[in-house]
C-alpha atoms as a PDB file:
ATOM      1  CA  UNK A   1      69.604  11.365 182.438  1.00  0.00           C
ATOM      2  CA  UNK A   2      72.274  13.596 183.788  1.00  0.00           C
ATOM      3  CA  UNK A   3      71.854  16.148 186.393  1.00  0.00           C
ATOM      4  CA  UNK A   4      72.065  18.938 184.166  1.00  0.00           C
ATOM      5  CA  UNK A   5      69.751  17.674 181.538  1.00  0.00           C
ATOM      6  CA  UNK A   6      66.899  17.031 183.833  1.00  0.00           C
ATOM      7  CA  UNK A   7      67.742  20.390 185.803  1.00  0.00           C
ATOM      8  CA  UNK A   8      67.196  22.519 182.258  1.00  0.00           C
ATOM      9  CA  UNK A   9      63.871  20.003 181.384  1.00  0.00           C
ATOM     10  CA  UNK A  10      62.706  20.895 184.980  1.00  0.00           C
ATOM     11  CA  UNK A  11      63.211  24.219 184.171  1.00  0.00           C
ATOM     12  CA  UNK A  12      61.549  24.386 180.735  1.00  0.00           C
ATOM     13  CA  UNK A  13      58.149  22.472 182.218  1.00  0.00           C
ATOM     14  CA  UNK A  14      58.289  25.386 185.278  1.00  0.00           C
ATOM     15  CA  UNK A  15      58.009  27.766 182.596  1.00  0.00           C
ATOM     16  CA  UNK A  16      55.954  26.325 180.130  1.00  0.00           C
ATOM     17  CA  UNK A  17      52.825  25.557 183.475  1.00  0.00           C
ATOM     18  CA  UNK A  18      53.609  29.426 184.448  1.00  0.00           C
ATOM     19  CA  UNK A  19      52.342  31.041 180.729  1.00  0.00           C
ATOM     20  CA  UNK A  20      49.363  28.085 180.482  1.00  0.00           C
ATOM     21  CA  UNK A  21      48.077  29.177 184.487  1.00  0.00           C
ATOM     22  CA  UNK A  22      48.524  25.731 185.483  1.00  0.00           C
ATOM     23  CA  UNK A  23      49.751  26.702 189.058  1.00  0.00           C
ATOM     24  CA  UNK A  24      47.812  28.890 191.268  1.00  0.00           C
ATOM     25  CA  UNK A  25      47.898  29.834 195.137  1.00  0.00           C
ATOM     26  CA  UNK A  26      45.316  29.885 197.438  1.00  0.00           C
ATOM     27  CA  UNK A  27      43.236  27.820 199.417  1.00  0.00           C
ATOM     28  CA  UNK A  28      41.709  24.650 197.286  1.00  0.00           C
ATOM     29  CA  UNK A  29      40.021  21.381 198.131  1.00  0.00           C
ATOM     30  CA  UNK A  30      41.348  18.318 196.082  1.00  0.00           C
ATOM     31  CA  UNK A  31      39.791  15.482 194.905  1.00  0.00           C
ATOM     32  CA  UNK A  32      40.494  13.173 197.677  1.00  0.00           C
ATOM     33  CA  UNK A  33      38.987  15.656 200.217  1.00  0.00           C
ATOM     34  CA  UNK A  34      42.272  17.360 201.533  1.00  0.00           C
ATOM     35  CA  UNK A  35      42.955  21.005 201.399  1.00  0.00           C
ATOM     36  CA  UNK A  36      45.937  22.496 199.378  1.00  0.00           C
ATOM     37  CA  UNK A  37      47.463  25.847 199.537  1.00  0.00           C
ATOM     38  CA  UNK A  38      48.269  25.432 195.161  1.00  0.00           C
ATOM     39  CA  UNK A  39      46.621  24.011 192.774  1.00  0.00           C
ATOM     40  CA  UNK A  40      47.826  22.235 189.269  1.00  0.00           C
ATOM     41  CA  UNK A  41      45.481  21.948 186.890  1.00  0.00           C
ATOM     42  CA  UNK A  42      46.813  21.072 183.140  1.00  0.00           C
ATOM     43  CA  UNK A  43      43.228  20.973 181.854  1.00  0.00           C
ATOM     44  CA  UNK A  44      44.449  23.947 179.581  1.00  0.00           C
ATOM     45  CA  UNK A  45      47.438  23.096 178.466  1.00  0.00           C
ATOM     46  CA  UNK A  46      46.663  21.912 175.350  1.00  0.00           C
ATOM     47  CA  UNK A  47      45.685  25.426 174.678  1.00  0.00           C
ATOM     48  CA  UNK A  48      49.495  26.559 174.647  1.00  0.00           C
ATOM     49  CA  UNK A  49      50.049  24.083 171.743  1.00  0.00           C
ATOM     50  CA  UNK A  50      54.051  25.310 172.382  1.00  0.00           C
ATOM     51  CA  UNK A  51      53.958  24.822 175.961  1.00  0.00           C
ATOM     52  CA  UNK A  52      52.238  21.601 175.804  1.00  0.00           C
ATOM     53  CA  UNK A  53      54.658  20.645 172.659  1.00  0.00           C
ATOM     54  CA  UNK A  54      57.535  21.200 175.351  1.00  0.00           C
ATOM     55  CA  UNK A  55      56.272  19.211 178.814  1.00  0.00           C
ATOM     56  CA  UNK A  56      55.109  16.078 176.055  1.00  0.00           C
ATOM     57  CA  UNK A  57      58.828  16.067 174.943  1.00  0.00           C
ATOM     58  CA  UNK A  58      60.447  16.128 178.300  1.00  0.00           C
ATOM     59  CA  UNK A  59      57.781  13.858 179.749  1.00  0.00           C
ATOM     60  CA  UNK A  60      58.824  11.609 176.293  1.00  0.00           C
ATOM     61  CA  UNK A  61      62.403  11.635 177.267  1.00  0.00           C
ATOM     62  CA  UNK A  62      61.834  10.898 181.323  1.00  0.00           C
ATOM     63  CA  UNK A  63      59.791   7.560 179.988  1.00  0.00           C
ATOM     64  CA  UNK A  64      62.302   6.528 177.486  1.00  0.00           C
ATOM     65  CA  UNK A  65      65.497   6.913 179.243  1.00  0.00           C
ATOM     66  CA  UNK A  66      64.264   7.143 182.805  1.00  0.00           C
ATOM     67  CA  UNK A  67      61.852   3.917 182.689  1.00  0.00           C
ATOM     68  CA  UNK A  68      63.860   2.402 179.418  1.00  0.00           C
ATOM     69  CA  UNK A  69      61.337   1.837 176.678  1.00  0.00           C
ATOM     70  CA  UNK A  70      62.871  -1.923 176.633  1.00  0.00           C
ATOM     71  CA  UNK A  71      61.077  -2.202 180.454  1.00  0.00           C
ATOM     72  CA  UNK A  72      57.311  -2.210 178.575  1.00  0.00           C
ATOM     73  CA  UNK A  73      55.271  -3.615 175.538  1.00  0.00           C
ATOM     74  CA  UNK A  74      52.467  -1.289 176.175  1.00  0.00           C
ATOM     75  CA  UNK A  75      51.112   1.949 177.717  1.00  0.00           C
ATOM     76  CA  UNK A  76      48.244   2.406 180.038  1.00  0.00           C
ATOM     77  CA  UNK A  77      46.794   5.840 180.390  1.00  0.00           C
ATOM     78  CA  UNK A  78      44.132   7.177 183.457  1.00  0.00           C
ATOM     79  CA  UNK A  79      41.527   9.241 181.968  1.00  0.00           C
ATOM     80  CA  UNK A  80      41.533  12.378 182.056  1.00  0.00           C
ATOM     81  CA  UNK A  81      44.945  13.868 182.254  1.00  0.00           C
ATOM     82  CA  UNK A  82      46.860  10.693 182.082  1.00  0.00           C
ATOM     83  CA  UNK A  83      45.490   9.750 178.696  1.00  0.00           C
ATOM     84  CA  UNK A  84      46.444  13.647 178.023  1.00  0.00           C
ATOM     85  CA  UNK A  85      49.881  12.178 177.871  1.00  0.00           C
ATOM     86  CA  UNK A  86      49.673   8.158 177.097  1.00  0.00           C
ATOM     87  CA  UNK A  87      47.817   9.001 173.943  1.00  0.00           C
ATOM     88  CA  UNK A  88      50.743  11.038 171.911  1.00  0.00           C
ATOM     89  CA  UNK A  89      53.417   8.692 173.923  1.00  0.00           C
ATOM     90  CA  UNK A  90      51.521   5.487 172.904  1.00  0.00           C
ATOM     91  CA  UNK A  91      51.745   7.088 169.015  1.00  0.00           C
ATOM     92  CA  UNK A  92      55.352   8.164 169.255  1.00  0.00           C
ATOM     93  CA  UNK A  93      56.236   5.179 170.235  1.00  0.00           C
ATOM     94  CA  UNK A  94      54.297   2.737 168.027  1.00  0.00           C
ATOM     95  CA  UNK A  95      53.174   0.858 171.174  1.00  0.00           C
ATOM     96  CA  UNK A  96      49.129  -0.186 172.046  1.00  0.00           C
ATOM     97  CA  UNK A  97      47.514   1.813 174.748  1.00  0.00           C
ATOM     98  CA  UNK A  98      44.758   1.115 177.183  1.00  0.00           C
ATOM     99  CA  UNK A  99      43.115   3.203 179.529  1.00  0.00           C
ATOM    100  CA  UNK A 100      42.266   2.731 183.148  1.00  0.00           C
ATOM    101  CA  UNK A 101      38.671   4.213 184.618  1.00  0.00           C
ATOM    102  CA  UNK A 102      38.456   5.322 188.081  1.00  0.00           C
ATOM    103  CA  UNK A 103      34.896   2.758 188.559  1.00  0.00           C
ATOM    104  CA  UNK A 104      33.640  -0.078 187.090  1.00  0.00           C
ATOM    105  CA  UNK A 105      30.573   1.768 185.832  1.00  0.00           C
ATOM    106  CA  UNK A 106      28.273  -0.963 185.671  1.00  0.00           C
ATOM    107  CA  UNK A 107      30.824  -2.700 182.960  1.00  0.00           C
ATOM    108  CA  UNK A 108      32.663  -5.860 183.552  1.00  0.00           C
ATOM    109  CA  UNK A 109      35.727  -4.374 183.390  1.00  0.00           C
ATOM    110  CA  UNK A 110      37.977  -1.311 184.280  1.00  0.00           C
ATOM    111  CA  UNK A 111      40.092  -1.112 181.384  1.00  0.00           C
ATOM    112  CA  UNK A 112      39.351  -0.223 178.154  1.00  0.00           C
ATOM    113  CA  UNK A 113      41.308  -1.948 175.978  1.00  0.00           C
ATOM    114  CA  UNK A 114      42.975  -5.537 174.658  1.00  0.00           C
ATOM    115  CA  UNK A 115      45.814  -6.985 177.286  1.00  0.00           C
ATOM    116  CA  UNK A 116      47.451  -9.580 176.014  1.00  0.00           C
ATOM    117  CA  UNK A 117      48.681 -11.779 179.038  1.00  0.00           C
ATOM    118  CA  UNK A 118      52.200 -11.556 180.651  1.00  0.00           C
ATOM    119  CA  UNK A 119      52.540  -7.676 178.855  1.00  0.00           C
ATOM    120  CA  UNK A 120      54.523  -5.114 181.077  1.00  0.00           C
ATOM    121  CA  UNK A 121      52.869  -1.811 180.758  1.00  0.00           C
ATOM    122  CA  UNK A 122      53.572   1.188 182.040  1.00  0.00           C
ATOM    123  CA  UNK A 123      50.936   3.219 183.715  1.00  0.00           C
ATOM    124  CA  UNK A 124      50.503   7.101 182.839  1.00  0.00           C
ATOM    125  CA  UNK A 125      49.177   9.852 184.778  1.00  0.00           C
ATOM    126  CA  UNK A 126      49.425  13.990 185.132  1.00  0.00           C
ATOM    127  CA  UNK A 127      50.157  14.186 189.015  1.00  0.00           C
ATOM    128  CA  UNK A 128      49.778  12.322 191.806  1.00  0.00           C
ATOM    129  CA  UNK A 129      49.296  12.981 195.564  1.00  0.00           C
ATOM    130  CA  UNK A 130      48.657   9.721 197.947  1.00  0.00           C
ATOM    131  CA  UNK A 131      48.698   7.520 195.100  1.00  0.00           C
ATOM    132  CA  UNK A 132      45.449   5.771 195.267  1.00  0.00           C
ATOM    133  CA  UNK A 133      44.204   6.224 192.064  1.00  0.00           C
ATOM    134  CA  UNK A 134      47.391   5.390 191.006  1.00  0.00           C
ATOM    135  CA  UNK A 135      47.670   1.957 192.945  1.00  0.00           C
ATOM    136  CA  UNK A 136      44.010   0.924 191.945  1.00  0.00           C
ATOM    137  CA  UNK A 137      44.588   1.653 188.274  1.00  0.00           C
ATOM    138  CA  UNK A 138      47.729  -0.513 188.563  1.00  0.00           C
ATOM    139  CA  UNK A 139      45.719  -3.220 190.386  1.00  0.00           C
ATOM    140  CA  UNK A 140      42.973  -3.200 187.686  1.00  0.00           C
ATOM    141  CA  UNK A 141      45.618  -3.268 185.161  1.00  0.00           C
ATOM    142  CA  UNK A 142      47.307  -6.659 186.909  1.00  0.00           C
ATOM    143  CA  UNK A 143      43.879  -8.404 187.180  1.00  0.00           C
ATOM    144  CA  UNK A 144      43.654  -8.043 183.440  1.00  0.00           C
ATOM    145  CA  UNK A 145      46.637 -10.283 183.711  1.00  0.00           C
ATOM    146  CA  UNK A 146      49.291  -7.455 182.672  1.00  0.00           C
ATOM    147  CA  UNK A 147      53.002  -6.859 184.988  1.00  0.00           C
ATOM    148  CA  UNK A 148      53.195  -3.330 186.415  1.00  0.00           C
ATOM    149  CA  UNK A 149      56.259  -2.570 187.830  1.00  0.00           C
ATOM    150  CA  UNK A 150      56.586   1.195 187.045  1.00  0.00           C
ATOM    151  CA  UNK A 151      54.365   4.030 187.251  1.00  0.00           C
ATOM    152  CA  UNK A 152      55.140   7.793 185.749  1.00  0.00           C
ATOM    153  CA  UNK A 153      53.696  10.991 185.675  1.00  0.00           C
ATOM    154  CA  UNK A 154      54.516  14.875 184.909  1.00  0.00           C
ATOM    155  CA  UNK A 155      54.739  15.826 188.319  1.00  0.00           C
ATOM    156  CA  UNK A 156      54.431  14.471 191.843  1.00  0.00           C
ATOM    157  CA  UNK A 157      52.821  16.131 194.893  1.00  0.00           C
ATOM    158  CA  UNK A 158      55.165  14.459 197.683  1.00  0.00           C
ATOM    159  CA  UNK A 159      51.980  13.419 199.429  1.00  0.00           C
ATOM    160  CA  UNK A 160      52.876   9.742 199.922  1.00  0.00           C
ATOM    161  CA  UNK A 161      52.059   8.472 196.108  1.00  0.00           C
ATOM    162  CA  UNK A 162      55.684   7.534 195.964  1.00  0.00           C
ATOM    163  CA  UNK A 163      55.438   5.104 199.237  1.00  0.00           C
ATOM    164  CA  UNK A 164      52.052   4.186 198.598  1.00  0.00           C
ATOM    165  CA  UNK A 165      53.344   2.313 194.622  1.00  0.00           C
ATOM    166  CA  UNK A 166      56.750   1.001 196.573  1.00  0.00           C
ATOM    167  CA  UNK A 167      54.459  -1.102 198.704  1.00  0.00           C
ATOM    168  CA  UNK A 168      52.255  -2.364 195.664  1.00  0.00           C
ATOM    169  CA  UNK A 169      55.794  -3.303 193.884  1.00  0.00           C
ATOM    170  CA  UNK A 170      55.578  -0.182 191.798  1.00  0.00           C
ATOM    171  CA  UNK A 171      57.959   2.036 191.099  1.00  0.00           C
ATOM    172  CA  UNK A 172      57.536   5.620 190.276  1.00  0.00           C
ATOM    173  CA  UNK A 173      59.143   7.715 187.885  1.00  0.00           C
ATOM    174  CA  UNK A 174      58.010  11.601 188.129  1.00  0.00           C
ATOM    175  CA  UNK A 175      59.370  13.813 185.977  1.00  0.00           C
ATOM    176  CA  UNK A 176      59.704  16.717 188.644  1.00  0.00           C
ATOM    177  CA  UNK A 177      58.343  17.448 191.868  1.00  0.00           C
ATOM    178  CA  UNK A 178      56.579  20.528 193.060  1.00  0.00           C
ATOM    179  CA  UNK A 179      59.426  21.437 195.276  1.00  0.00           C
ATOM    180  CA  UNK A 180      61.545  21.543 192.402  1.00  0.00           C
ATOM    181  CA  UNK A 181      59.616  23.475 190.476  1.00  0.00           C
ATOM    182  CA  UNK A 182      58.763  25.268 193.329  1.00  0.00           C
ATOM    183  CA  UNK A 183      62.708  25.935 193.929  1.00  0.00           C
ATOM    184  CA  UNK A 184      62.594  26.654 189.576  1.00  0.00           C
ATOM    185  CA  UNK A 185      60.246  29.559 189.478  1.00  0.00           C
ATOM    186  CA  UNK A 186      61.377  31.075 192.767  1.00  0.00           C
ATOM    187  CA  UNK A 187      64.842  31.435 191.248  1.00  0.00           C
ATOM    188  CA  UNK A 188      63.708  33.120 188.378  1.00  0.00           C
ATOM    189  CA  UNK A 189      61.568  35.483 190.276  1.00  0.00           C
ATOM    190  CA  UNK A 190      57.991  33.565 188.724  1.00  0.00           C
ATOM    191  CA  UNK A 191      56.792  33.173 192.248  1.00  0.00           C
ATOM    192  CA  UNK A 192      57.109  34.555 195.866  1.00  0.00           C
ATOM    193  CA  UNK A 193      58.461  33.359 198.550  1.00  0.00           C
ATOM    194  CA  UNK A 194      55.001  33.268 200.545  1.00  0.00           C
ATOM    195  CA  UNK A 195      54.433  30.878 197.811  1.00  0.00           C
ATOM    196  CA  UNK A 196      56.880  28.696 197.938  1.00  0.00           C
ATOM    197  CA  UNK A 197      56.669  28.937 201.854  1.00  0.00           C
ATOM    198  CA  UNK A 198      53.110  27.113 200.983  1.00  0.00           C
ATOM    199  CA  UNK A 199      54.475  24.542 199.176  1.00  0.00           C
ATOM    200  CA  UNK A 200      56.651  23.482 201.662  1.00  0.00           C
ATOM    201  CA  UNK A 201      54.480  24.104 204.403  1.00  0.00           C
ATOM    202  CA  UNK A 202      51.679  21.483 202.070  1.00  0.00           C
ATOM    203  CA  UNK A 203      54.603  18.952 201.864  1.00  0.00           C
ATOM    204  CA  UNK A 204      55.181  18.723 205.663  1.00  0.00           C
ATOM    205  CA  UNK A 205      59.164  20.333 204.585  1.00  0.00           C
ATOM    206  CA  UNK A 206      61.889  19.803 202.083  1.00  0.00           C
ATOM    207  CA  UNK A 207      62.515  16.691 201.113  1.00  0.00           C
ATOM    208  CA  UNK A 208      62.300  16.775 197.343  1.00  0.00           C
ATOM    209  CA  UNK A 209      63.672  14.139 195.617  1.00  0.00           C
ATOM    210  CA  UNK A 210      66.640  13.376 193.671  1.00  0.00           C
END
Protein backbone atom coordinates (compact mmCIF):
# COMPACT_ATOMS: atom_id res chain seq x y z
CA UNK A 1 0.00 0.00 0.00
CA UNK A 2 1.64 3.24 -0.88
CA UNK A 3 2.25 6.05 1.40
CA UNK A 4 -0.31 8.14 0.05
CA UNK A 5 -3.03 5.61 -0.08
CA UNK A 6 -2.79 4.62 3.50
CA UNK A 7 -2.21 8.43 4.50
CA UNK A 8 -5.90 9.37 2.78
CA UNK A 9 -7.46 5.77 4.43
CA UNK A 10 -5.92 7.05 7.76
CA UNK A 11 -7.50 10.06 7.18
CA UNK A 12 -10.99 8.86 6.17
CA UNK A 13 -11.15 6.34 9.50
CA UNK A 14 -10.02 9.77 11.69
CA UNK A 15 -13.03 11.22 10.37
CA UNK A 16 -15.42 8.65 10.14
CA UNK A 17 -14.54 7.71 14.60
CA UNK A 18 -14.91 11.73 15.04
CA UNK A 19 -18.94 11.92 13.69
CA UNK A 20 -19.68 8.18 15.46
CA UNK A 21 -17.99 9.69 19.16
CA UNK A 22 -15.67 6.92 19.15
CA UNK A 23 -12.78 9.06 20.68
CA UNK A 24 -13.18 10.94 23.80
CA UNK A 25 -10.74 12.74 26.38
CA UNK A 26 -10.61 12.48 29.83
CA UNK A 27 -9.59 10.37 32.48
CA UNK A 28 -10.76 6.47 31.90
CA UNK A 29 -9.85 3.13 33.39
CA UNK A 30 -9.34 0.28 30.75
CA UNK A 31 -9.97 -3.10 30.86
CA UNK A 32 -6.68 -4.33 31.93
CA UNK A 33 -6.71 -1.96 34.97
CA UNK A 34 -4.54 0.99 33.56
CA UNK A 35 -5.66 4.52 33.32
CA UNK A 36 -5.97 6.38 29.91
CA UNK A 37 -6.28 9.99 29.21
CA UNK A 38 -8.78 8.84 25.68
CA UNK A 39 -10.88 6.44 25.20
CA UNK A 40 -11.99 4.39 21.82
CA UNK A 41 -14.94 2.79 21.97
CA UNK A 42 -16.51 1.55 18.42
CA UNK A 43 -19.46 -0.02 20.24
CA UNK A 44 -21.55 2.56 18.12
CA UNK A 45 -20.28 2.51 15.07
CA UNK A 46 -22.49 0.44 13.48
CA UNK A 47 -24.91 3.17 14.12
CA UNK A 48 -23.17 5.45 11.37
CA UNK A 49 -23.96 2.69 8.80
CA UNK A 50 -21.66 5.27 6.35
CA UNK A 51 -18.97 5.64 8.73
CA UNK A 52 -18.81 2.09 9.59
CA UNK A 53 -19.28 1.27 5.62
CA UNK A 54 -15.91 3.36 5.30
CA UNK A 55 -13.39 1.94 8.33
CA UNK A 56 -14.81 -1.96 7.07
CA UNK A 57 -13.44 -1.01 3.56
CA UNK A 58 -10.13 0.37 4.57
CA UNK A 59 -9.75 -2.24 7.29
CA UNK A 60 -10.73 -4.77 4.02
CA UNK A 61 -7.97 -3.34 1.99
CA UNK A 62 -5.12 -3.24 5.01
CA UNK A 63 -5.94 -7.28 5.33
CA UNK A 64 -5.87 -7.99 1.71
CA UNK A 65 -2.92 -6.17 0.52
CA UNK A 66 -1.18 -5.53 3.81
CA UNK A 67 -1.39 -9.30 5.21
CA UNK A 68 -1.97 -10.80 1.41
CA UNK A 69 -5.17 -12.79 1.43
CA UNK A 70 -2.84 -15.73 -0.11
CA UNK A 71 -1.04 -15.68 3.71
CA UNK A 72 -4.56 -17.37 5.28
CA UNK A 73 -7.36 -20.04 4.67
CA UNK A 74 -9.44 -18.68 7.41
CA UNK A 75 -10.39 -15.80 9.75
CA UNK A 76 -10.57 -15.78 13.47
CA UNK A 77 -12.51 -13.04 15.12
CA UNK A 78 -12.38 -11.97 19.26
CA UNK A 79 -15.77 -11.29 20.42
CA UNK A 80 -16.93 -8.39 20.79
CA UNK A 81 -15.40 -5.86 18.52
CA UNK A 82 -13.17 -8.18 16.66
CA UNK A 83 -16.01 -10.29 15.36
CA UNK A 84 -17.46 -6.57 14.59
CA UNK A 85 -15.01 -6.82 11.78
CA UNK A 86 -14.10 -10.74 11.03
CA UNK A 87 -17.76 -11.32 10.42
CA UNK A 88 -18.32 -8.98 7.10
CA UNK A 89 -14.41 -9.77 6.20
CA UNK A 90 -14.98 -13.57 6.63
CA UNK A 91 -18.26 -12.94 4.06
CA UNK A 92 -16.42 -10.72 1.63
CA UNK A 93 -14.04 -12.92 1.32
CA UNK A 94 -15.78 -16.32 1.07
CA UNK A 95 -13.45 -17.66 3.80
CA UNK A 96 -14.76 -19.74 7.29
CA UNK A 97 -14.55 -17.81 10.47
CA UNK A 98 -14.13 -18.78 14.06
CA UNK A 99 -14.22 -16.86 17.04
CA UNK A 100 -11.94 -16.72 20.01
CA UNK A 101 -13.55 -16.20 23.80
CA UNK A 102 -11.64 -14.44 26.35
CA UNK A 103 -12.35 -17.85 29.07
CA UNK A 104 -13.02 -21.20 28.76
CA UNK A 105 -16.42 -20.81 30.40
CA UNK A 106 -16.80 -24.11 31.74
CA UNK A 107 -16.57 -25.49 27.88
CA UNK A 108 -13.85 -27.64 26.59
CA UNK A 109 -12.77 -25.31 24.34
CA UNK A 110 -12.03 -21.56 23.55
CA UNK A 111 -12.95 -21.36 20.09
CA UNK A 112 -16.04 -21.55 18.60
CA UNK A 113 -15.79 -23.00 15.54
CA UNK A 114 -14.36 -26.05 13.07
CA UNK A 115 -10.27 -25.82 12.54
CA UNK A 116 -9.21 -27.95 10.22
CA UNK A 117 -5.47 -28.85 11.08
CA UNK A 118 -2.37 -27.11 9.54
CA UNK A 119 -4.98 -23.87 8.49
CA UNK A 120 -3.25 -20.35 8.73
CA UNK A 121 -5.73 -17.95 10.07
CA UNK A 122 -5.58 -14.67 10.69
CA UNK A 123 -6.71 -13.29 13.96
CA UNK A 124 -9.11 -10.09 14.09
CA UNK A 125 -9.57 -7.55 16.63
CA UNK A 126 -10.79 -3.60 17.08
CA UNK A 127 -7.67 -2.27 19.12
CA UNK A 128 -5.16 -3.44 21.05
CA UNK A 129 -3.02 -2.11 23.95
CA UNK A 130 -0.40 -4.74 25.68
CA UNK A 131 -1.55 -7.41 23.55
CA UNK A 132 -2.63 -10.04 25.91
CA UNK A 133 -5.82 -10.79 24.78
CA UNK A 134 -4.40 -10.75 21.62
CA UNK A 135 -1.51 -13.34 22.35
CA UNK A 136 -3.94 -15.73 24.32
CA UNK A 137 -6.51 -15.73 21.54
CA UNK A 138 -3.64 -16.62 19.18
CA UNK A 139 -2.44 -19.32 21.61
CA UNK A 140 -5.96 -20.84 21.88
CA UNK A 141 -6.21 -20.63 18.24
CA UNK A 142 -2.65 -22.76 17.80
CA UNK A 143 -3.76 -25.42 20.36
CA UNK A 144 -6.70 -26.05 18.10
CA UNK A 145 -3.90 -27.05 15.83
CA UNK A 146 -4.22 -23.84 13.45
CA UNK A 147 -0.65 -21.53 12.26
CA UNK A 148 -0.90 -17.90 13.41
CA UNK A 149 1.59 -15.86 12.13
CA UNK A 150 -0.26 -12.50 11.74
CA UNK A 151 -2.51 -10.59 13.81
CA UNK A 152 -4.61 -7.24 12.62
CA UNK A 153 -6.75 -4.81 13.96
CA UNK A 154 -8.35 -1.17 13.23
CA UNK A 155 -6.16 0.58 15.40
CA UNK A 156 -3.29 0.06 17.82
CA UNK A 157 -2.69 1.77 21.19
CA UNK A 158 1.32 1.67 21.12
CA UNK A 159 1.13 0.08 24.54
CA UNK A 160 3.44 -2.87 23.83
CA UNK A 161 0.74 -5.20 21.81
CA UNK A 162 3.11 -4.90 18.91
CA UNK A 163 6.26 -6.43 21.01
CA UNK A 164 4.20 -8.53 23.03
CA UNK A 165 2.84 -10.76 19.26
CA UNK A 166 6.72 -10.38 17.87
CA UNK A 167 7.74 -12.56 20.78
CA UNK A 168 4.79 -15.15 20.30
CA UNK A 169 5.93 -15.26 16.39
CA UNK A 170 3.09 -12.97 15.49
CA UNK A 171 3.10 -10.32 13.47
CA UNK A 172 0.86 -7.38 13.60
CA UNK A 173 -0.74 -5.50 11.03
CA UNK A 174 -2.74 -2.26 12.42
CA UNK A 175 -4.36 -0.29 10.21
CA UNK A 176 -3.40 3.10 12.00
CA UNK A 177 -2.17 4.08 15.21
CA UNK A 178 -3.55 6.60 17.62
CA UNK A 179 -0.67 8.89 17.04
CA UNK A 180 -1.54 9.00 13.58
CA UNK A 181 -4.79 9.68 13.94
CA UNK A 182 -3.95 11.71 16.63
CA UNK A 183 -1.50 13.76 14.15
CA UNK A 184 -4.95 13.36 11.44
CA UNK A 185 -7.52 15.22 13.41
CA UNK A 186 -5.11 17.75 14.89
CA UNK A 187 -4.33 18.86 11.34
CA UNK A 188 -7.70 19.36 10.46
CA UNK A 189 -8.51 21.26 13.54
CA UNK A 190 -10.94 17.96 14.99
CA UNK A 191 -8.96 18.04 18.17
CA UNK A 192 -6.73 20.26 20.45
CA UNK A 193 -3.56 20.24 21.10
CA UNK A 194 -4.11 19.49 24.98
CA UNK A 195 -5.45 16.48 23.37
CA UNK A 196 -3.09 15.31 21.41
CA UNK A 197 -0.51 16.39 24.17
CA UNK A 198 -2.48 13.34 26.07
CA UNK A 199 -1.97 11.02 23.61
CA UNK A 200 1.48 11.35 23.52
CA UNK A 201 1.94 11.85 27.01
CA UNK A 202 -0.32 7.98 27.30
CA UNK A 203 2.22 6.58 24.73
CA UNK A 204 5.36 7.45 26.78
CA UNK A 205 6.26 9.98 23.26
CA UNK A 206 6.26 9.80 19.53
CA UNK A 207 7.15 6.93 18.11
CA UNK A 208 4.30 6.05 15.80
CA UNK A 209 4.89 3.69 13.38
CA UNK A 210 5.52 3.51 9.81
Amino acid sequence: MSWKKRKTLVESVAAALIKAGALQFGTYTLPNGRESSYLISLDELPSFPGAYRMVFDAFLELVKMGVGQKNFDALAGIPVGGLMWSSPMALTLRLPMVSVRKEEKGRPRRVEGAVKPGWKILVIDDLIASGETMSSACGAVRQEGAEVRDAAVLIDRLEGGRERLARNQVKLHPLTDILELGDALFAENTIAKEDLNAILTQVGGRASKP
